[in-house]
C-alpha atoms as a PDB file:
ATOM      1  CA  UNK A   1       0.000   0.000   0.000  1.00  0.00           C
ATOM      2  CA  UNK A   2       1.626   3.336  -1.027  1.00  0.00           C
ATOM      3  CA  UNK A   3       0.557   6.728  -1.788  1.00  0.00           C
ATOM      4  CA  UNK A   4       2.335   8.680  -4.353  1.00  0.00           C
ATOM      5  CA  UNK A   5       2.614  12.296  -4.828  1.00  0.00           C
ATOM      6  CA  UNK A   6       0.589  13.798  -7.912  1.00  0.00           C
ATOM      7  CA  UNK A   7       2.858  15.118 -10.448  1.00  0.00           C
ATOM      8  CA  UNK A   8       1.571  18.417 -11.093  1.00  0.00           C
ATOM      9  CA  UNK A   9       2.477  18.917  -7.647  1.00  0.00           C
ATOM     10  CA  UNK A  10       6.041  17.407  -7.497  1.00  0.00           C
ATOM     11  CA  UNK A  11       7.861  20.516  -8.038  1.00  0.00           C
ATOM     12  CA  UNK A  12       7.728  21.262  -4.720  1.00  0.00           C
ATOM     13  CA  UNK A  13       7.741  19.772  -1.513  1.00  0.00           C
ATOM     14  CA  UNK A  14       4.732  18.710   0.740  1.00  0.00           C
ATOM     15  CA  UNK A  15       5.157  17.075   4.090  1.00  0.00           C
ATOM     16  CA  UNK A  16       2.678  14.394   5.241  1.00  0.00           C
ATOM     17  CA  UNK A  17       1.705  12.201   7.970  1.00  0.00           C
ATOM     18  CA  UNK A  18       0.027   8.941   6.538  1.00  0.00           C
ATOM     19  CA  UNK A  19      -2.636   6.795   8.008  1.00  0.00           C
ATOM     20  CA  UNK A  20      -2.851   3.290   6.073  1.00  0.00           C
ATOM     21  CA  UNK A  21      -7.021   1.798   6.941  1.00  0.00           C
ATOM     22  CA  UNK A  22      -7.372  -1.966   6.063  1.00  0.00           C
ATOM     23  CA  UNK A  23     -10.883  -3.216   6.326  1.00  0.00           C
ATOM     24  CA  UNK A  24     -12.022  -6.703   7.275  1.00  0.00           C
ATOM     25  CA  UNK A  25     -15.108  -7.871   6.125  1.00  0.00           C
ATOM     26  CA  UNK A  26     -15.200 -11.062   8.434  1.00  0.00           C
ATOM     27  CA  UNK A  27     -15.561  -8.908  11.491  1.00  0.00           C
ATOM     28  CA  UNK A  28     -16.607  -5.496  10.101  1.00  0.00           C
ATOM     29  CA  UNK A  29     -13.685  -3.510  11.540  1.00  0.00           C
ATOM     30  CA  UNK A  30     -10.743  -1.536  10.818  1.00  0.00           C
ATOM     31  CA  UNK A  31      -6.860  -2.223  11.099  1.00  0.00           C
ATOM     32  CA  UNK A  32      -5.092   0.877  10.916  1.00  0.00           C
ATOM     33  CA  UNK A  33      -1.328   1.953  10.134  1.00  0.00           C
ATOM     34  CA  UNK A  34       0.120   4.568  10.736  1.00  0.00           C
ATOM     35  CA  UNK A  35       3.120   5.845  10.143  1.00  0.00           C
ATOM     36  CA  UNK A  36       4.552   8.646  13.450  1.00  0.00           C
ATOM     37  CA  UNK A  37       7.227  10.309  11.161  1.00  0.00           C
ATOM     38  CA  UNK A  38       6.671  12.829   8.309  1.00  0.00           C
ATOM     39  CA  UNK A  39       7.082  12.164   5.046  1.00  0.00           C
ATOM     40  CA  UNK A  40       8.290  14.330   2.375  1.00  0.00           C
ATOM     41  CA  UNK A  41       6.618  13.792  -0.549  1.00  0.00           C
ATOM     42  CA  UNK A  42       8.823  15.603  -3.546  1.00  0.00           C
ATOM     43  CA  UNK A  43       9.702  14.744  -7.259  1.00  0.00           C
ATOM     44  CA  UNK A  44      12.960  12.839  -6.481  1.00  0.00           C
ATOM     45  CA  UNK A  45      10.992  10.597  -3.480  1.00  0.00           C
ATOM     46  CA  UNK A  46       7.055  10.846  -4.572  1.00  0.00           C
ATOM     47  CA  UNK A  47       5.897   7.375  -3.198  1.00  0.00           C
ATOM     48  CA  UNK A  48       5.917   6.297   0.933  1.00  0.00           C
ATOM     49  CA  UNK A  49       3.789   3.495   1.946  1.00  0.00           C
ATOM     50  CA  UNK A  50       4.209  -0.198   3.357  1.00  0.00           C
ATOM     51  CA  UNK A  51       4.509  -3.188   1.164  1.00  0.00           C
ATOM     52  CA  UNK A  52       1.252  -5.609   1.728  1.00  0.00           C
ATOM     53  CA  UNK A  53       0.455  -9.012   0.058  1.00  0.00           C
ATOM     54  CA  UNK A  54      -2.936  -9.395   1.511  1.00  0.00           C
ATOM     55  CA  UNK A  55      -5.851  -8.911  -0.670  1.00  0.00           C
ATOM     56  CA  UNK A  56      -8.246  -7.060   1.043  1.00  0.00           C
ATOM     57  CA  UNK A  57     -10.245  -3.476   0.792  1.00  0.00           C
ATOM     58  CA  UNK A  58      -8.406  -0.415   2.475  1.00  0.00           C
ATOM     59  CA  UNK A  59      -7.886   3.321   2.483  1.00  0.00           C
ATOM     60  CA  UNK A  60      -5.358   5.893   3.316  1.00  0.00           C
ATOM     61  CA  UNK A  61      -5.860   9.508   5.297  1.00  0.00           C
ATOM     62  CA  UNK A  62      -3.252  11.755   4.495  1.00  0.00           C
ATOM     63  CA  UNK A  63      -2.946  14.873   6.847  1.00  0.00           C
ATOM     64  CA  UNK A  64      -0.810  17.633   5.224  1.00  0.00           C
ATOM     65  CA  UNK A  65       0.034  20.545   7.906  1.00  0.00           C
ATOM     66  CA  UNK A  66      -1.201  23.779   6.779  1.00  0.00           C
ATOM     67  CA  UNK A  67      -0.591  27.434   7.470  1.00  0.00           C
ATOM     68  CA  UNK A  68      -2.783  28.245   4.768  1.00  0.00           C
ATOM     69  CA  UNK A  69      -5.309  27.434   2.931  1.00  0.00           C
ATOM     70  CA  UNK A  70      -6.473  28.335  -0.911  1.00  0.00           C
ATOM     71  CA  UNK A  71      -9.787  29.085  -2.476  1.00  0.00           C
ATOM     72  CA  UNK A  72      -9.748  29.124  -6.337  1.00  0.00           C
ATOM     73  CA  UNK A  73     -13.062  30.469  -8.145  1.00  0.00           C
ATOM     74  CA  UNK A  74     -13.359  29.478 -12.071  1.00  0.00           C
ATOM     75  CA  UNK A  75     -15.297  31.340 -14.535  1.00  0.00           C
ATOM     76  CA  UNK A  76     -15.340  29.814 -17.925  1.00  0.00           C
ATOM     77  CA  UNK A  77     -17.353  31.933 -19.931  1.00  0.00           C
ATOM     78  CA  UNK A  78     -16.269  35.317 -21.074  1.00  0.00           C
ATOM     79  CA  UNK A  79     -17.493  37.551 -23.757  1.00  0.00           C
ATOM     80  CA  UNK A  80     -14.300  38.444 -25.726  1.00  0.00           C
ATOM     81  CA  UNK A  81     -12.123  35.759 -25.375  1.00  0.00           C
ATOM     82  CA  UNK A  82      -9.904  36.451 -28.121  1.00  0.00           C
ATOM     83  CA  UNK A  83      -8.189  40.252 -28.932  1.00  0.00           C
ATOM     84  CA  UNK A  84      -6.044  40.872 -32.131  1.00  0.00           C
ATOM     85  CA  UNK A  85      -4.029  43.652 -32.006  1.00  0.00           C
ATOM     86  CA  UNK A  86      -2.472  45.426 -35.660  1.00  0.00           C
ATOM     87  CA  UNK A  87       0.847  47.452 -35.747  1.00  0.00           C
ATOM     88  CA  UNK A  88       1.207  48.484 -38.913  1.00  0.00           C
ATOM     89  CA  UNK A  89       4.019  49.536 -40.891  1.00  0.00           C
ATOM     90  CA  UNK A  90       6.195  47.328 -38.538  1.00  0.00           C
ATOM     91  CA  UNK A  91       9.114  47.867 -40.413  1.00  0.00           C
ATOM     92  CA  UNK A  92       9.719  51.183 -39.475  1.00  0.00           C
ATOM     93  CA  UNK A  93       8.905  50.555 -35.757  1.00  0.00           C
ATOM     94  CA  UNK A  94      11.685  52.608 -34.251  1.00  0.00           C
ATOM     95  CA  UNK A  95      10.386  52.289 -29.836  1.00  0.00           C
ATOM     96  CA  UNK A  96      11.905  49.687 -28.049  1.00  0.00           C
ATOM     97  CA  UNK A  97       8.232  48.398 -26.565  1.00  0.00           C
ATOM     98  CA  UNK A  98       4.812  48.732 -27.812  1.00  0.00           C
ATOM     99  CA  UNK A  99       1.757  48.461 -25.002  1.00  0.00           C
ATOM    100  CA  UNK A 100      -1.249  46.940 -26.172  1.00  0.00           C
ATOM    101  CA  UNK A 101      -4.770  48.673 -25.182  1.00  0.00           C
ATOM    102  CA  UNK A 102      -5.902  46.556 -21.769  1.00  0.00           C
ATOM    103  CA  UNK A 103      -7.405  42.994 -22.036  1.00  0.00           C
ATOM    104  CA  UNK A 104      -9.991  43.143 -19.889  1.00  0.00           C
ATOM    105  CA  UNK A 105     -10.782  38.736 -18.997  1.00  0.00           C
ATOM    106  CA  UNK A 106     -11.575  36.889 -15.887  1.00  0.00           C
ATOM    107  CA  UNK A 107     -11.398  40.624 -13.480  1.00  0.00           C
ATOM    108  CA  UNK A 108      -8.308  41.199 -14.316  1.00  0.00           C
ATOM    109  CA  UNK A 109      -6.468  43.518 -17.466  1.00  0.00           C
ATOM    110  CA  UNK A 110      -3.653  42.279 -18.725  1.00  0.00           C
ATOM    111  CA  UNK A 111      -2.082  43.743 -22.119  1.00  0.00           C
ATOM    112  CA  UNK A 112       0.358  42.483 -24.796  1.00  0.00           C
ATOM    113  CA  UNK A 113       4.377  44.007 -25.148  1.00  0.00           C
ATOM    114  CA  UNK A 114       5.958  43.483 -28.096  1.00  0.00           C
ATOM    115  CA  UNK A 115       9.381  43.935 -28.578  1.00  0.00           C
ATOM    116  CA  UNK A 116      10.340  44.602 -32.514  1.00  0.00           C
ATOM    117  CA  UNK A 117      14.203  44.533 -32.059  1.00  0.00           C
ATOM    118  CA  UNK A 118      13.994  41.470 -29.297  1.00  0.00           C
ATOM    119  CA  UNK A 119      14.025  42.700 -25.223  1.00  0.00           C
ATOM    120  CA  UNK A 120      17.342  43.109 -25.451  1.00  0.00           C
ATOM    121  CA  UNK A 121      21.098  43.345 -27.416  1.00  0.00           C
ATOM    122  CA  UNK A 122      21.132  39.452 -27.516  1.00  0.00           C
ATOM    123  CA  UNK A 123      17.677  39.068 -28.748  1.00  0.00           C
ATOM    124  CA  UNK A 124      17.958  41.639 -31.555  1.00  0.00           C
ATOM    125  CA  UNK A 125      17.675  39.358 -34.421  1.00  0.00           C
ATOM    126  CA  UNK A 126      13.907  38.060 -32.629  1.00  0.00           C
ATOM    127  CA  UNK A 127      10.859  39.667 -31.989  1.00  0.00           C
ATOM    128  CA  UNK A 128      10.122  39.559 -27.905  1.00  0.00           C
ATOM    129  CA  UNK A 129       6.177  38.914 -27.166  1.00  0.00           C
ATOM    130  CA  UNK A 130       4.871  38.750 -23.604  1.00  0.00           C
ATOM    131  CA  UNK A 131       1.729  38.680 -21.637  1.00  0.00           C
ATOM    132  CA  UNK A 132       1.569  41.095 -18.676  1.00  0.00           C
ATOM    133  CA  UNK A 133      -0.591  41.745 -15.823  1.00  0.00           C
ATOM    134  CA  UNK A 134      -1.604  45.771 -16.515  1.00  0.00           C
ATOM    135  CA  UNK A 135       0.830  48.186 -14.663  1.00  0.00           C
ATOM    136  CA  UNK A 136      -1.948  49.769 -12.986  1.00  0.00           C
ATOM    137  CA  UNK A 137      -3.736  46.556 -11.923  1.00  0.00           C
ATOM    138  CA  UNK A 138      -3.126  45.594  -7.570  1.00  0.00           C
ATOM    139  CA  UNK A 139      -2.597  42.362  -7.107  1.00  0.00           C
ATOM    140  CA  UNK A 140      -2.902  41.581  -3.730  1.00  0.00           C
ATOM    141  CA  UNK A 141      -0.389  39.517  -1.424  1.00  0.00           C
ATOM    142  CA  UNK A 142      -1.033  35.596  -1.718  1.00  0.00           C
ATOM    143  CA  UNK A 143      -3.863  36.648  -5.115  1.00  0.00           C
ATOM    144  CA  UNK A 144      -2.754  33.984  -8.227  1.00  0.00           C
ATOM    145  CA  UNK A 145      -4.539  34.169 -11.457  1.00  0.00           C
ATOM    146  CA  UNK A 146      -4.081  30.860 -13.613  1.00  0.00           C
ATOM    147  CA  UNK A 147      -3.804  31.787 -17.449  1.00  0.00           C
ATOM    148  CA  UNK A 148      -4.274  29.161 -20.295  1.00  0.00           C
ATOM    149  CA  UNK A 149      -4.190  30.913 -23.769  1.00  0.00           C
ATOM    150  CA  UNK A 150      -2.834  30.634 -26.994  1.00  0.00           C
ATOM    151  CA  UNK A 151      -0.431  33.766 -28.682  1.00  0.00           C
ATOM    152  CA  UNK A 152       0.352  33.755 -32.371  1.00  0.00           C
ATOM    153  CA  UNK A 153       1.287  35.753 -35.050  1.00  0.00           C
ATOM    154  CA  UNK A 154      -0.929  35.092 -37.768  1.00  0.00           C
ATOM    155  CA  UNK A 155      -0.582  34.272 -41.527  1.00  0.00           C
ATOM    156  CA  UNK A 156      -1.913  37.405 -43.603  1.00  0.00           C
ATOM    157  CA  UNK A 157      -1.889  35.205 -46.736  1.00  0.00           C
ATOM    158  CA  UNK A 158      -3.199  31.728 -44.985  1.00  0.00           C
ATOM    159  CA  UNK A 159      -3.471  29.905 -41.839  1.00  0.00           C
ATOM    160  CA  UNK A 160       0.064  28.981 -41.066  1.00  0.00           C
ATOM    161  CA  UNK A 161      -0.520  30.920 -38.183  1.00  0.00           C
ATOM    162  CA  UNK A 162       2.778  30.702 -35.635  1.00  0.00           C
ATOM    163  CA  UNK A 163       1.367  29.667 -32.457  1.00  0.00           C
ATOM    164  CA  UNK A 164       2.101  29.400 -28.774  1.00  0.00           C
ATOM    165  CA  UNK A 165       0.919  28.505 -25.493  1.00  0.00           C
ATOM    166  CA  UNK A 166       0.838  29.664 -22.070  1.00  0.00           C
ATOM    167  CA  UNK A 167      -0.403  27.219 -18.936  1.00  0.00           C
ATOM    168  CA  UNK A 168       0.776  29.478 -16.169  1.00  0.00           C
ATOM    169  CA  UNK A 169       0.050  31.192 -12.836  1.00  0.00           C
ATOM    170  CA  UNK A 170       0.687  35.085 -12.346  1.00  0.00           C
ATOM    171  CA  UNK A 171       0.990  37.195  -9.424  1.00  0.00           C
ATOM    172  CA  UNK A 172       3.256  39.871  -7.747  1.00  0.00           C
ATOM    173  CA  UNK A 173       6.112  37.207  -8.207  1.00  0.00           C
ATOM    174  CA  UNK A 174       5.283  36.181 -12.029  1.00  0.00           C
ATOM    175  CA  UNK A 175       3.432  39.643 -13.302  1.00  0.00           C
ATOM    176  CA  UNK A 176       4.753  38.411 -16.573  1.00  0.00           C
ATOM    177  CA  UNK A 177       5.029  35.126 -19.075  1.00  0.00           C
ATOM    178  CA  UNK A 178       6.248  35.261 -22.929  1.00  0.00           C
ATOM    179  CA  UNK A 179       9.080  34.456 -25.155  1.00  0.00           C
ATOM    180  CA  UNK A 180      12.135  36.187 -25.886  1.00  0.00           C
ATOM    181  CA  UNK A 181      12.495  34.881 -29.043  1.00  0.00           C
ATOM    182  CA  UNK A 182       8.655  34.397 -30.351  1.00  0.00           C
ATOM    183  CA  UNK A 183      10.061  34.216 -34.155  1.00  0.00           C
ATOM    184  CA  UNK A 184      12.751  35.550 -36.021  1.00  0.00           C
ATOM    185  CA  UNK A 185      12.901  38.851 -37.905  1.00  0.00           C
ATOM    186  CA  UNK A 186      14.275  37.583 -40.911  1.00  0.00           C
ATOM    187  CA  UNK A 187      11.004  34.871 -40.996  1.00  0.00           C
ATOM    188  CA  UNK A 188       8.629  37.481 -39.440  1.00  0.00           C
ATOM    189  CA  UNK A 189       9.358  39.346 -42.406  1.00  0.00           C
ATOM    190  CA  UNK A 190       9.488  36.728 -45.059  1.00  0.00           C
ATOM    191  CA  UNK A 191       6.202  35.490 -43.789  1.00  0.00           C
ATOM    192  CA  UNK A 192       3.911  37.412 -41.708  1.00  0.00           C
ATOM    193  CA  UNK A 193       4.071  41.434 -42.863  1.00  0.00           C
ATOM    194  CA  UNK A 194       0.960  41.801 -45.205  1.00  0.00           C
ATOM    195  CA  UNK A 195       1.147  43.901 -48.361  1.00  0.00           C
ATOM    196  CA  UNK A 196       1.448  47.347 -46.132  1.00  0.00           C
ATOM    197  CA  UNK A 197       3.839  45.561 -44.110  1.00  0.00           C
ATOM    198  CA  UNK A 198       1.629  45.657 -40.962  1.00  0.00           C
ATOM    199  CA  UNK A 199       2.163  42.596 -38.034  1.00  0.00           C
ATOM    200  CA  UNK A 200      -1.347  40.959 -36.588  1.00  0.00           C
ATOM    201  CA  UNK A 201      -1.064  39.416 -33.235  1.00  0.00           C
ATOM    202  CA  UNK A 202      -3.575  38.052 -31.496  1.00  0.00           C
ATOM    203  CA  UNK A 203      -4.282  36.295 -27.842  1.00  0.00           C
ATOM    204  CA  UNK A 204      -6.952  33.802 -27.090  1.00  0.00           C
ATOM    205  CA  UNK A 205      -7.831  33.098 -23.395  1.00  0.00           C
ATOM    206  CA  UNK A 206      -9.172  29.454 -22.641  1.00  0.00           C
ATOM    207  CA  UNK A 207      -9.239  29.179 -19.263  1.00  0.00           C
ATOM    208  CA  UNK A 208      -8.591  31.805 -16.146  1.00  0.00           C
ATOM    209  CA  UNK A 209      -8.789  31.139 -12.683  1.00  0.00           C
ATOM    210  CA  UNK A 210      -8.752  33.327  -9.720  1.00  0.00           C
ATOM    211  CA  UNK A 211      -7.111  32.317  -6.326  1.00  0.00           C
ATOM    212  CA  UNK A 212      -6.992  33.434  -3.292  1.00  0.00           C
ATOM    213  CA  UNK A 213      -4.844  32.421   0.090  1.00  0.00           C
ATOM    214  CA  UNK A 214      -6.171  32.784   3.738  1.00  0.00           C
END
C-alpha cells in the first residue's frame, strides 16, 4: 500500500503524515497503520507506503500541515475571449516596446508588449512577445490568477498561423510570461508582414482562474 505524490504537484515539496485503513469484512472492523514520522513527498521521493500481500479493501488519510489554505473560483465563460491587435508599418517601428490597449478577462487587465528589435542586445535578431498583468492593476499579497491561452502571429496570406501557449500562474512574483524569441525577424518578415507591411497578433484566453490564500 503506497501513496504517491501527484505530479503536477512534485515541483515542490509537501510534508505528510500517513494513516494506512485496512478493512475486514469477516468482522466489520478496521486495522489501521500509521506511520509517526513525516514524510516528504517531492519529485525525487514521490511514493511512501508499506509493502502488503494481503488482498483485502483499504484506504489511506493523508494529513498535510497547513498554514494556509487556498480558495480558487473558475469562470469559464467570457465575452471576448480572443483580442487581435495590428501594428502596422512594422518595419519602421523605431520604440523599443509597444503596449497593447488593456485585455480586460476573468477581473483582471492584462495587455500584450511586443518587442520589434527582441528585449534586449542578444535578442535583436527576434521579436520579444509577452503577456503582462496591466501596470496599474493591484494584485494583492497571496492573489494567483491561472492563465491558459494561446499567442500567435498570424498568416496574412493563410493559416500557417505561428502559435504558442501559455499554462501558467501570475501574481506579484510572475506579473509576466512570454518568449524572448517568439520568431525571427528575418522569418517574421518573409512570412507574416501583409502587403502594407503591418504585423497581426492576437491572444486567445481558454481558461482563467482566480485564487486566493487565507
Amino acid at each position: 500500500m503506497y501513496v504517491e505524490l501527484d505530479s503536477e504537484s512534485a515541483s515542490s515539496t509537501i510534508l505528510a503524515y500517513l494513516t494506512f485503513f485496512i478493512y475486514n469484512k469477516k468482522e466489520n472492523k478496521y486495522f489501521t497503520i500509521q506511520d509517526d514520522e513525516e514524510k516528504q513527498f517531492n519529485a525525487l521521493r514521490p511514493v511512501h507506503g508499506f509493502p502488503q500481500d494481503d488482498q483485502c479493501e483499504f484506504g489511506v488519510d493523508v494529513m498535510v500541515p497547513l498554514t494556509n489554505w487556498e480558495v480558487v473560483s473558475n469562470t469559464q465563460e467570457y465575452s471576448n475571449t480572443k483580442f487581435c491587435w495590428t501594428l502596422e508599418n512594422f518595419s519602421e517601428l523605431k520604440e523599443h516596446c509597444y503596449v497593447s490597449s488593456k485585455i480586460l478577462v476573468g477581473g483582471r487587465n492584462w495587455v500584450l508588449k511586443l518587442y520589434p528589435k527582441g528585449l534586449n542586445t542578444i535578442y535583436s535578431a527576434w521579436l520579444s512577445l509577452f503577456l503582462h498583468i496591466a501596470d496599474d492593476e493591484t494584485v494583492k499579497t497571496g492573489e494567483e490568477t491561472y492563465v491558459q491561452c494561446d499567442m500567435r502571429i498570424l498568416d496574412p496570406f493563410g493559416c500557417d498561423h505561428l502559435t504558442k501557449k501559455i499554462n501558467q500562474r501570475f501574481g506579484n512574483s510572475i506579473p509576466t510570461w512570454g518568449w524572448h524569441k517568439f520568431v525571427s525577424l528575418a522569418n517574421l518578415e518573409k512570412v507574416y508582414l501583409d502587403n502594407l507591411g503591418s504585423l497581426e497578433v492576437e491572444i486567445h484566453f481558454k481558461v482563467v482562474s482566480s485564487t486566493k490564500y487565507s
